[in-house]
N, C-alpha and C. Protein backbone atom coordinates (compact mmCIF):
# COMPACT_ATOMS: atom_id res chain seq x y z
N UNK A 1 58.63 218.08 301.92
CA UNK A 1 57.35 218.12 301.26
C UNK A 1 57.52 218.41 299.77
N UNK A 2 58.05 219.24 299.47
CA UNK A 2 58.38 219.93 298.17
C UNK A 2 59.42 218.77 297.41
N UNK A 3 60.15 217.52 297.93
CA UNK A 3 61.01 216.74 297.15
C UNK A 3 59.70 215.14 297.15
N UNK A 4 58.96 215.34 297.80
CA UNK A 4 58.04 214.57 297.92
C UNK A 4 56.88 214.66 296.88
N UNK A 5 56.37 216.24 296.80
CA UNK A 5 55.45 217.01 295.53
C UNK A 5 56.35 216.50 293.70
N UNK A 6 57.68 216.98 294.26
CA UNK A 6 58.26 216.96 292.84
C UNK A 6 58.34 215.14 292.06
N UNK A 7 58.28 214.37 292.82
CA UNK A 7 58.36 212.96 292.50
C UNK A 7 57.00 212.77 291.77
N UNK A 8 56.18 213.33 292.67
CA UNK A 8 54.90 212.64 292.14
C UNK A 8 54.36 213.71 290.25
N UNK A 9 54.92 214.88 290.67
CA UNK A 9 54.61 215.38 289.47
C UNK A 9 55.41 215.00 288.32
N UNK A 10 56.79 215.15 288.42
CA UNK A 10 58.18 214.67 288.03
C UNK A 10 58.08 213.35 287.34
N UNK A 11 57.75 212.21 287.98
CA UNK A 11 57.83 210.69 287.57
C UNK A 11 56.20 210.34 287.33
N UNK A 12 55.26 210.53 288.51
CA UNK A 12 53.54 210.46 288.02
C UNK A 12 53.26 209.35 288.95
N UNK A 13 51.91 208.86 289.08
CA UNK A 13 51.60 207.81 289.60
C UNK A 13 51.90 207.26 290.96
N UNK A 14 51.70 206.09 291.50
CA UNK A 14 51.87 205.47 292.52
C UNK A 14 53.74 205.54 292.52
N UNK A 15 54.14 204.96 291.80
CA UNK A 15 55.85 204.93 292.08
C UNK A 15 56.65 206.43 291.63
N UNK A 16 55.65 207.63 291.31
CA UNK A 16 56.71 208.96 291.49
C UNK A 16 56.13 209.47 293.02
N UNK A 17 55.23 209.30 293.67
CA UNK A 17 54.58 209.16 294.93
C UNK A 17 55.96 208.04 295.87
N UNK A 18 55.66 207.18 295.80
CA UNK A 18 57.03 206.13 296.07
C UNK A 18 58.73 207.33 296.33
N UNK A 19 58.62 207.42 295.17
CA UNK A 19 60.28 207.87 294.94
C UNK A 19 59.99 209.04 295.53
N UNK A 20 58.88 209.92 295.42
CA UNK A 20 59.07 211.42 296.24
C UNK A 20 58.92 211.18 297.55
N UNK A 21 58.15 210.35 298.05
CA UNK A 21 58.42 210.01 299.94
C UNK A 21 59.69 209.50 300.57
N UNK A 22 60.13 208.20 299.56
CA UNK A 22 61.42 208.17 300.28
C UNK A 22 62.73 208.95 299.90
N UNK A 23 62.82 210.19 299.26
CA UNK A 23 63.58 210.77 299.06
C UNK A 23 63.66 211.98 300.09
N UNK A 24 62.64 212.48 300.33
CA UNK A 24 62.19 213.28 301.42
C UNK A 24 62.40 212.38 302.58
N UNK A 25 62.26 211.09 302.67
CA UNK A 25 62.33 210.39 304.24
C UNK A 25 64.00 210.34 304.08
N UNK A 26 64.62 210.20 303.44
CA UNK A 26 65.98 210.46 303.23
C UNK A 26 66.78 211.27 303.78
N UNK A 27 66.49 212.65 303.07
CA UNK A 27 66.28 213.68 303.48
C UNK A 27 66.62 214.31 305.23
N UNK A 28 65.14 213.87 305.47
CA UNK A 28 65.09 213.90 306.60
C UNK A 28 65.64 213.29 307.70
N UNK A 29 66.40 212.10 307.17
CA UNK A 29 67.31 211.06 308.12
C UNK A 29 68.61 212.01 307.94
N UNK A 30 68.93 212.24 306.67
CA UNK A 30 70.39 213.08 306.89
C UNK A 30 70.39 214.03 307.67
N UNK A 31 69.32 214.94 307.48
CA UNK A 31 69.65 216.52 307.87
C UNK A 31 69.66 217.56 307.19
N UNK A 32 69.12 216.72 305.79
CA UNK A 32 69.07 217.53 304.37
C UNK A 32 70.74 218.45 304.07
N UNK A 33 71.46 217.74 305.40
CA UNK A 33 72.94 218.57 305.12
C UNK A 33 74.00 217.80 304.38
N UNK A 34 75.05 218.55 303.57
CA UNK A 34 75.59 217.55 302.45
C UNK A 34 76.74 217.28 303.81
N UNK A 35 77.74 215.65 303.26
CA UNK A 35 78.54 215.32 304.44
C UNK A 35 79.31 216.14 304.70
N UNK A 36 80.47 216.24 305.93
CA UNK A 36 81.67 217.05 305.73
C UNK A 36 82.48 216.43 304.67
N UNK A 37 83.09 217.59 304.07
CA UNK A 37 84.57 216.55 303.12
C UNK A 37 85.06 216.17 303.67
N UNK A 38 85.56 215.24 303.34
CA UNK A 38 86.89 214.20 303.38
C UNK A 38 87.99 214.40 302.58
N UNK A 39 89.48 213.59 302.89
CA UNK A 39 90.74 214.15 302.02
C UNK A 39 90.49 213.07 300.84
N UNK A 40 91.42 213.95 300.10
CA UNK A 40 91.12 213.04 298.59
C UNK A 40 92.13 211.81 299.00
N UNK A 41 91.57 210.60 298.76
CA UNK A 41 92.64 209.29 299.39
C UNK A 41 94.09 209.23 298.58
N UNK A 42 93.75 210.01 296.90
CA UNK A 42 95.24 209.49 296.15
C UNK A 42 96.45 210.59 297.12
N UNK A 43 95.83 211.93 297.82
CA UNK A 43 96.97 212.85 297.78
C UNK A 43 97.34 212.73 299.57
N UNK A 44 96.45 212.10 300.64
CA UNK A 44 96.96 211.60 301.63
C UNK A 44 98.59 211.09 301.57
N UNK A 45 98.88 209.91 301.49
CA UNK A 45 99.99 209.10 301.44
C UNK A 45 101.33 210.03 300.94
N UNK A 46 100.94 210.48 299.52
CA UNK A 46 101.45 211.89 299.42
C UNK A 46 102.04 212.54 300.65
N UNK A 47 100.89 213.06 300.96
CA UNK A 47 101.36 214.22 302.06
C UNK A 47 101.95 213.79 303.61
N UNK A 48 101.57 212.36 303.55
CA UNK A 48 101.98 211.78 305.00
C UNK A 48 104.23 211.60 304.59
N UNK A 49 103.86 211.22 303.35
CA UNK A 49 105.67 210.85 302.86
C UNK A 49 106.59 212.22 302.83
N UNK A 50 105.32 213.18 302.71
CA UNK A 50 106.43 214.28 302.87
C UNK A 50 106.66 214.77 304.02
N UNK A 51 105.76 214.69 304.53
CA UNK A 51 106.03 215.02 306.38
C UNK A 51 106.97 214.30 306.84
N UNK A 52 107.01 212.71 306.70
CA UNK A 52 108.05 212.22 307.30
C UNK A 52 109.34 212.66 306.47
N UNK A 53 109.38 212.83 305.81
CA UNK A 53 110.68 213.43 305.04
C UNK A 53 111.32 214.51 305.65
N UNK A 54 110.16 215.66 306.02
CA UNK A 54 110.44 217.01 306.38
C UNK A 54 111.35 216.37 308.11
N UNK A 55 110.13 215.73 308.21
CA UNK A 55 110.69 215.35 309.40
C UNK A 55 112.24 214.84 309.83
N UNK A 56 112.35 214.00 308.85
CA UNK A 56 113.49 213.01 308.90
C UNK A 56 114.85 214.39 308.77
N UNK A 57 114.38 215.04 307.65
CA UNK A 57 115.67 216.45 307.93
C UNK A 57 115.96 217.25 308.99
N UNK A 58 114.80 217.17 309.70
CA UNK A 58 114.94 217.59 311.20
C UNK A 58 114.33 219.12 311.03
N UNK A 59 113.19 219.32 309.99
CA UNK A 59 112.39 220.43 310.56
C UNK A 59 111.22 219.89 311.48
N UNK A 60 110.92 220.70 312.41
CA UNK A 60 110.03 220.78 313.77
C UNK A 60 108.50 220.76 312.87
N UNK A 61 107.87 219.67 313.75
CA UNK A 61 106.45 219.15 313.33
C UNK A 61 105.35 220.44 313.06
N UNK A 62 105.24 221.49 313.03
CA UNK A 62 104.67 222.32 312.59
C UNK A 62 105.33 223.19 311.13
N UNK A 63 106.54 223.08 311.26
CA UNK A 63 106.82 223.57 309.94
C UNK A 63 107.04 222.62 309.02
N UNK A 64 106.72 221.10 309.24
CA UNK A 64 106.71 220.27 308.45
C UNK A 64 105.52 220.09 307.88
N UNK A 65 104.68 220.31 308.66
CA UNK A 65 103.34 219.77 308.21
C UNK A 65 103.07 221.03 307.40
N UNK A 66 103.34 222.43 307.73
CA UNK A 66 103.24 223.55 306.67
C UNK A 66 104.00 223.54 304.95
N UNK A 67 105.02 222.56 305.31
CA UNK A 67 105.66 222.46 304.35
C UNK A 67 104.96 221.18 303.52
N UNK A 68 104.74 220.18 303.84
CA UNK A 68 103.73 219.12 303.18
C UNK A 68 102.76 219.06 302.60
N UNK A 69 101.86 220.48 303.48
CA UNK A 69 100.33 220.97 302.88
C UNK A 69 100.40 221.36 301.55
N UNK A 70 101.64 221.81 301.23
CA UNK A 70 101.36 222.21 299.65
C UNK A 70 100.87 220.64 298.17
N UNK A 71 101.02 219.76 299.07
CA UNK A 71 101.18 218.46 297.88
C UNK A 71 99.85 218.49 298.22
N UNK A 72 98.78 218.76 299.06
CA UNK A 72 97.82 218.00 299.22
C UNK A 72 96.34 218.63 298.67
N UNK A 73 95.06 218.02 298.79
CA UNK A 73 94.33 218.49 298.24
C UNK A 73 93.36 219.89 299.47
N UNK A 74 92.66 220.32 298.68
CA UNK A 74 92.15 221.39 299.78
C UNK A 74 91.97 221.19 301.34
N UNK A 75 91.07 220.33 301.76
CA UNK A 75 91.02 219.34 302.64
C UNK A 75 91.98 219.30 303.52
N UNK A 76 92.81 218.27 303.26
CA UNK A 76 94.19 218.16 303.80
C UNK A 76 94.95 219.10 303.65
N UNK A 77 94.97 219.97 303.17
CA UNK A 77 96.32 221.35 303.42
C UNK A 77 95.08 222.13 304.35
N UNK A 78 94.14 222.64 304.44
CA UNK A 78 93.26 223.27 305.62
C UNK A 78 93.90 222.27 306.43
N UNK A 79 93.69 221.12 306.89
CA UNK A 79 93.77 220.28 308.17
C UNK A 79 95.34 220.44 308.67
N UNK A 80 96.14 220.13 307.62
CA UNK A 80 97.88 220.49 307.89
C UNK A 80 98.02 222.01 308.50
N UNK A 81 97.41 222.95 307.75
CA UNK A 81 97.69 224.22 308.44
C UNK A 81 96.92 224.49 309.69
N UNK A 82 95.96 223.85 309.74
CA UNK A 82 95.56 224.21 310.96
C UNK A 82 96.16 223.35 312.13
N UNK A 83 96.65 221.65 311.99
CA UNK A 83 97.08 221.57 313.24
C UNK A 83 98.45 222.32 313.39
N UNK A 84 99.73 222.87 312.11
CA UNK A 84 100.54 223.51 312.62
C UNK A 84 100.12 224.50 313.56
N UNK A 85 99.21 225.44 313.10
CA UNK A 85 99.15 226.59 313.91
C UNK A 85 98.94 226.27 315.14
N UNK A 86 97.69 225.35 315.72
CA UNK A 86 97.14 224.90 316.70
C UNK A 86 98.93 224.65 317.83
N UNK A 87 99.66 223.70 317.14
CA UNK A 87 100.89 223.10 317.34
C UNK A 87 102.10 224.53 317.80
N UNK A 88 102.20 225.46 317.00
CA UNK A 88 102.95 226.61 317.32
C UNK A 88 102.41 227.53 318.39
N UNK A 89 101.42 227.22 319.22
CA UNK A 89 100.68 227.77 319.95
C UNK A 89 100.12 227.23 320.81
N UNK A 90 100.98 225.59 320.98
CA UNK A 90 101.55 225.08 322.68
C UNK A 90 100.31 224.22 322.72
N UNK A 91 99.34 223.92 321.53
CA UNK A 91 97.67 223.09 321.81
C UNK A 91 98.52 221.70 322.20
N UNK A 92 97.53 221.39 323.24
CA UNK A 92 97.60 219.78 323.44
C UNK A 92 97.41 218.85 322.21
N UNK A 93 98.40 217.81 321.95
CA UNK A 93 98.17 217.24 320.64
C UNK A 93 96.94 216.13 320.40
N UNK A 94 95.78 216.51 321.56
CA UNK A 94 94.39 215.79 321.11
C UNK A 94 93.87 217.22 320.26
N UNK A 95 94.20 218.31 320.64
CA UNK A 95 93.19 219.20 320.19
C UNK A 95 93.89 220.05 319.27
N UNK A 96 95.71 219.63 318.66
CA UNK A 96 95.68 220.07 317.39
C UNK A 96 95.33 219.15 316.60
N UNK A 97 94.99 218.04 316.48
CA UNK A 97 94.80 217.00 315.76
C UNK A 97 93.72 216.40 315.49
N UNK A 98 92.54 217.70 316.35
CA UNK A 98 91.01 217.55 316.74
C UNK A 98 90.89 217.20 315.17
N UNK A 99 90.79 217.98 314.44
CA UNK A 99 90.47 217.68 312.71
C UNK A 99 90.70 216.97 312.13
N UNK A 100 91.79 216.06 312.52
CA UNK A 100 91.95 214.80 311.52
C UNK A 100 91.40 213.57 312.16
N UNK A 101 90.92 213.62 312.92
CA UNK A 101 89.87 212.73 313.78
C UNK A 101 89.26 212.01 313.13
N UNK A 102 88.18 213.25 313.00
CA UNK A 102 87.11 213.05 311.94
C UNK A 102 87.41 212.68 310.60
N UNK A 103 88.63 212.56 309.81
CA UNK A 103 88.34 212.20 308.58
C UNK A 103 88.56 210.83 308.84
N UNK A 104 87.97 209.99 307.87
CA UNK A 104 88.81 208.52 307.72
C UNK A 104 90.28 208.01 307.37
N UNK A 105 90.54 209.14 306.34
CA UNK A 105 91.83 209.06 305.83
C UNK A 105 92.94 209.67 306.51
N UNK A 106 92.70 210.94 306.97
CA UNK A 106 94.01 211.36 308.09
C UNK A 106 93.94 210.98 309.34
N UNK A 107 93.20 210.18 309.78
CA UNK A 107 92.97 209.68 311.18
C UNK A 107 94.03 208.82 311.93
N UNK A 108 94.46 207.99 310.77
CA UNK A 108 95.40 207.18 311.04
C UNK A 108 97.14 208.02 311.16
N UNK A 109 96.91 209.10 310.57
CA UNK A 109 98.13 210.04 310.93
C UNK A 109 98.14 210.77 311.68
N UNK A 110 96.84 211.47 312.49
CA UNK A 110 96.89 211.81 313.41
C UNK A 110 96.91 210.65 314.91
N UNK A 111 96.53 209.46 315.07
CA UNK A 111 97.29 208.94 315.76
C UNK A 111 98.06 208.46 315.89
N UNK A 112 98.52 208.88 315.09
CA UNK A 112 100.41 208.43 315.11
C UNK A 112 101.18 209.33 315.33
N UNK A 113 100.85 210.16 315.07
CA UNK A 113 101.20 211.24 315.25
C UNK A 113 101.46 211.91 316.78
N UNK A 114 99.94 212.12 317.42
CA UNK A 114 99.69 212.41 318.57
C UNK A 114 100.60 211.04 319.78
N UNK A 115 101.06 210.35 319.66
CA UNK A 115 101.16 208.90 320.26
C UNK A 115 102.24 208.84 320.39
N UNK A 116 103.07 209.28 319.12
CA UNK A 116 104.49 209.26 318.93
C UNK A 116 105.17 210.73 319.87
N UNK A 117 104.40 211.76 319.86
CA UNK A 117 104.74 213.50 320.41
C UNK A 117 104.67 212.64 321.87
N UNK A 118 103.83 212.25 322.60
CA UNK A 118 103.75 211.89 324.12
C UNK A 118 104.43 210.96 324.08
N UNK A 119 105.01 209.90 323.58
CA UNK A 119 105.97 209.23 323.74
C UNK A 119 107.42 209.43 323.73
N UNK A 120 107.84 210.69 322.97
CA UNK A 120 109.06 211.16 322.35
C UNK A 120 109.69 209.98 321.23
N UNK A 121 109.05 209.11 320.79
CA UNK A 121 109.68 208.43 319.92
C UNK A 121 109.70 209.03 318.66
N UNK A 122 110.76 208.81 317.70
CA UNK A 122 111.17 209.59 316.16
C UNK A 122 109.66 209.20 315.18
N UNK A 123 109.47 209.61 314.54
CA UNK A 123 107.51 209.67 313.84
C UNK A 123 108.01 209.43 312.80
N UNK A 124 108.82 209.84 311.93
CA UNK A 124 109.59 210.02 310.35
C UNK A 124 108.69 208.54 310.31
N UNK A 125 109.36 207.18 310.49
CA UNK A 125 109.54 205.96 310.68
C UNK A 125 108.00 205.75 310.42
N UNK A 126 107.31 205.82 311.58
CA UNK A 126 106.00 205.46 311.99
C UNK A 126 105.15 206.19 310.86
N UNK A 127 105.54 207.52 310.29
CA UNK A 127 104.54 208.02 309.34
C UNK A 127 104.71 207.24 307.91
N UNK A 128 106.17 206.93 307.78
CA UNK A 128 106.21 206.23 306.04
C UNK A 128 105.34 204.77 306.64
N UNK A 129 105.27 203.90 307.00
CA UNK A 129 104.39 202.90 307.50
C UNK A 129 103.10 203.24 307.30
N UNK A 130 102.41 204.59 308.26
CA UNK A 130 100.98 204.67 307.77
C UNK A 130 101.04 205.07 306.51
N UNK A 131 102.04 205.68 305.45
CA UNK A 131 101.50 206.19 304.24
C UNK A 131 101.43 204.72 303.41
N UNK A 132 102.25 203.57 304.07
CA UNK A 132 101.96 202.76 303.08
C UNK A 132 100.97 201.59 303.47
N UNK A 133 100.06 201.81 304.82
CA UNK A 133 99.12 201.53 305.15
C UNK A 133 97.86 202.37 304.48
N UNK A 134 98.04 203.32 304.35
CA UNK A 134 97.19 204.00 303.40
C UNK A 134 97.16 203.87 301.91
N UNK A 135 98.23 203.32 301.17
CA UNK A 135 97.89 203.29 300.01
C UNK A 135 97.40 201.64 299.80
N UNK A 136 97.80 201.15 300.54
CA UNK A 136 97.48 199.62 300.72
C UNK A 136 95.65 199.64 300.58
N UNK A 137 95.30 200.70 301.65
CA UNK A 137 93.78 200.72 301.98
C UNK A 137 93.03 200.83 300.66
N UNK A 138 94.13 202.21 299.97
CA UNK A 138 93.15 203.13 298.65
C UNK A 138 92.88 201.66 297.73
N UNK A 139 94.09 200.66 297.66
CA UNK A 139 94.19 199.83 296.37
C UNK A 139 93.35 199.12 297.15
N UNK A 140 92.80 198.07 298.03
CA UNK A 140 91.91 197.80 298.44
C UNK A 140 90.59 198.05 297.60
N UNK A 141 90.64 199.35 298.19
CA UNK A 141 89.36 199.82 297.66
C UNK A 141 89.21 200.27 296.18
N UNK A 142 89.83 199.91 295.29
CA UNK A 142 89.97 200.19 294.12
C UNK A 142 89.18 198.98 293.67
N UNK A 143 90.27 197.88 294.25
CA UNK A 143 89.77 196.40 293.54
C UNK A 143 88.66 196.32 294.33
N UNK A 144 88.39 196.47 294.84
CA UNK A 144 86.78 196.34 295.53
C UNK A 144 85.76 196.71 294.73
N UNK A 145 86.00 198.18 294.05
CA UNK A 145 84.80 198.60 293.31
C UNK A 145 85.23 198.13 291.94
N UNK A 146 86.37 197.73 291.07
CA UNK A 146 86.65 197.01 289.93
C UNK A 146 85.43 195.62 290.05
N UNK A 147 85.46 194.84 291.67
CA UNK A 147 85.06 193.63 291.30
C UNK A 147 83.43 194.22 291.83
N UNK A 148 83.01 194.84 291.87
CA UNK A 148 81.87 195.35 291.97
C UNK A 148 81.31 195.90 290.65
N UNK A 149 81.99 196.39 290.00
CA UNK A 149 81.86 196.44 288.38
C UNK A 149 81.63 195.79 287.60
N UNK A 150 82.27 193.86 288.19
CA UNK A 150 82.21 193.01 287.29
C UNK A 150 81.01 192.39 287.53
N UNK A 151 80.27 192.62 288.52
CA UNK A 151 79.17 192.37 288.76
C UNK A 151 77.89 192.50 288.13
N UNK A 152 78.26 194.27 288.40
CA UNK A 152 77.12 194.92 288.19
C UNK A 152 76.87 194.69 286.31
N UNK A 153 77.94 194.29 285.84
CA UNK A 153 78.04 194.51 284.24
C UNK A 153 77.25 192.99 283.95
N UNK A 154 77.46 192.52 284.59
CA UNK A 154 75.89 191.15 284.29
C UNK A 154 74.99 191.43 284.36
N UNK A 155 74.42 192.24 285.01
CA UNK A 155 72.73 192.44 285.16
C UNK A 155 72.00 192.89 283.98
N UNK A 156 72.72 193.72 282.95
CA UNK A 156 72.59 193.40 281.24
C UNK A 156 72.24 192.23 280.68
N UNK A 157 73.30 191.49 281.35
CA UNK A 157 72.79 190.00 280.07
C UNK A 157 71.77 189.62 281.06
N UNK A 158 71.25 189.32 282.54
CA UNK A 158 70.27 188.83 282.39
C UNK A 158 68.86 189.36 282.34
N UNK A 159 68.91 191.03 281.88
CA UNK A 159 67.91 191.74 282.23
C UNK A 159 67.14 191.43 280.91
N UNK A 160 68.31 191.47 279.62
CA UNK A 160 67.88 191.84 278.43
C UNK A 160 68.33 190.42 277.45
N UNK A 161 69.32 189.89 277.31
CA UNK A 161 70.07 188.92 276.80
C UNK A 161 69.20 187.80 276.90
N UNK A 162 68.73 187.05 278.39
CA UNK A 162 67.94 185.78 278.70
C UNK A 162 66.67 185.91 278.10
N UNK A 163 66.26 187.44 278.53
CA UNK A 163 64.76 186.89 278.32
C UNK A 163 64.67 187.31 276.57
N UNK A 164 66.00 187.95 275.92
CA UNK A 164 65.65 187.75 274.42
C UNK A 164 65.56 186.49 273.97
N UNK A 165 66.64 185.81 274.92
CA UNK A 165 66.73 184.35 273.62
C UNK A 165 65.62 183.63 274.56
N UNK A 166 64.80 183.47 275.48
CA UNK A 166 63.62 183.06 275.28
C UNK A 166 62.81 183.29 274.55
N UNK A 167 62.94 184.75 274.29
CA UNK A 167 61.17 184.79 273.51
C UNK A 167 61.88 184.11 271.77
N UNK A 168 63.00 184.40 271.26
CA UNK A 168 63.59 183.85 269.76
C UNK A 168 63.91 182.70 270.06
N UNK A 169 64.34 181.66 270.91
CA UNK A 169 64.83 180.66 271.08
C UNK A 169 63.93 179.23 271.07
N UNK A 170 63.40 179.53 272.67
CA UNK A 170 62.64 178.41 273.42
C UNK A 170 61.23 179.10 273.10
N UNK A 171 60.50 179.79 273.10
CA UNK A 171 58.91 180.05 272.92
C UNK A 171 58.77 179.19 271.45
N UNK A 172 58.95 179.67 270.12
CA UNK A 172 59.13 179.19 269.23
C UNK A 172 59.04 177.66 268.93
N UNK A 173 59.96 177.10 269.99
CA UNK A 173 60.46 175.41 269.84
C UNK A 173 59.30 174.97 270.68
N UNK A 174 58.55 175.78 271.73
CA UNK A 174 57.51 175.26 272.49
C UNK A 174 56.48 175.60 272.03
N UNK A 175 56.24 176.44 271.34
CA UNK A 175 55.11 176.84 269.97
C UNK A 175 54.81 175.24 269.21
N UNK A 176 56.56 175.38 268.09
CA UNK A 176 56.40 173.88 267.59
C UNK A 176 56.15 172.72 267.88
N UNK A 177 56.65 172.49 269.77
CA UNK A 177 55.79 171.57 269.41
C UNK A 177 54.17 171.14 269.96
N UNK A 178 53.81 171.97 271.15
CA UNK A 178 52.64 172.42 271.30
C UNK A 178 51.66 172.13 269.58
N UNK A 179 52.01 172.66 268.31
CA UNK A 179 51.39 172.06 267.20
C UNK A 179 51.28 171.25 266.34
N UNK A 180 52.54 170.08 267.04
CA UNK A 180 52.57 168.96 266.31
C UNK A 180 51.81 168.14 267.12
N UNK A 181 51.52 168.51 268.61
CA UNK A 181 50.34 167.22 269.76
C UNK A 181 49.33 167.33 269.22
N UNK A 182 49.05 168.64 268.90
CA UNK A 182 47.04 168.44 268.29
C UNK A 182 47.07 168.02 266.79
């Protein structure tokens, strides 16, 4: 109600009425709750290369992942320390790995993770692969929003650019000759 009040006082009229309802209907679709975080995508890949590293020396998957958490961003070092602990304390590896589930970005290391432990196959291997499946993704999405940029940077020329050189251009020449018929 109160993000609905502030539009209309805030902006005025029929369209701050507009913007304060659907901001409040917004609102109300989320949960008015902000999302959970997510890991920062540049320091993932990061932290997946050092695990397999730790790994590859032959420290045990909980003190690797303790040892990795330090490269990473808040996020991901909470999620690293918590599935070690979970991990040093015998959890089934669906439910130390419950947390990286949910993100988009460690998801793909936690099933690889979890997949590789019930299989007994070596992970080192399988984790440098997802880290460079993951950076593959980030650059993806880089050029994605670059060419989304190049987009959006037209809507200048035709918002403002076209309809200048109509009114200096073509009105003028259709002025002239509009007064040479009569």
């Amino acid at each position: 109600m109160v993000t609905a009040v502030s539009g209309v006082v805030g902006i005025g009229g029929i369209f701050g009425w507009l913007v304060g309802v659907g901001a409040a209907a917004g609102m109300l679709l989320t949960g008015g709750a902000p999302p959970p975080p997510v890991a920062v995508p540049e320091d993932v890949p990061v932290v997946v290369e050092l695990l397999a590293g730790c790994l590859a020396a032959g420290l045990a998957l909980p003190e690797a992942l303790t040892a990795a958490s330090i490269a990473g961003d808040p996020v991901t070092r909470d999620a690293c320390l918590a599935a070690a602990a979970a991990l040093r304390r015998g959890a089934p590896a669906a439910e130390a790995w419950q947390a990286w589930y949910a993100d988009p970005w460690l998801e793909p290391v936690a099933r690889t993770t979890a997949r590789t432990t019930q299989s007994g196959a070596a992970v080192a291997e399988d984790l440098r692969r997802v880290a460079a499946r993951l950076r593959a993704r980030r650059h993806s999405r880089v050029q994605q929003r670059v060419q989304q940029a190049s987009v959006l940077a037209v809507i200048p020329l035709g918002l403002l650019f076209l309809p200048a050189f109509v009114l200096v251009a073509v009105v003028p020449m259709v002025i002239g000759l509009f007064g040479k018929v009569h």
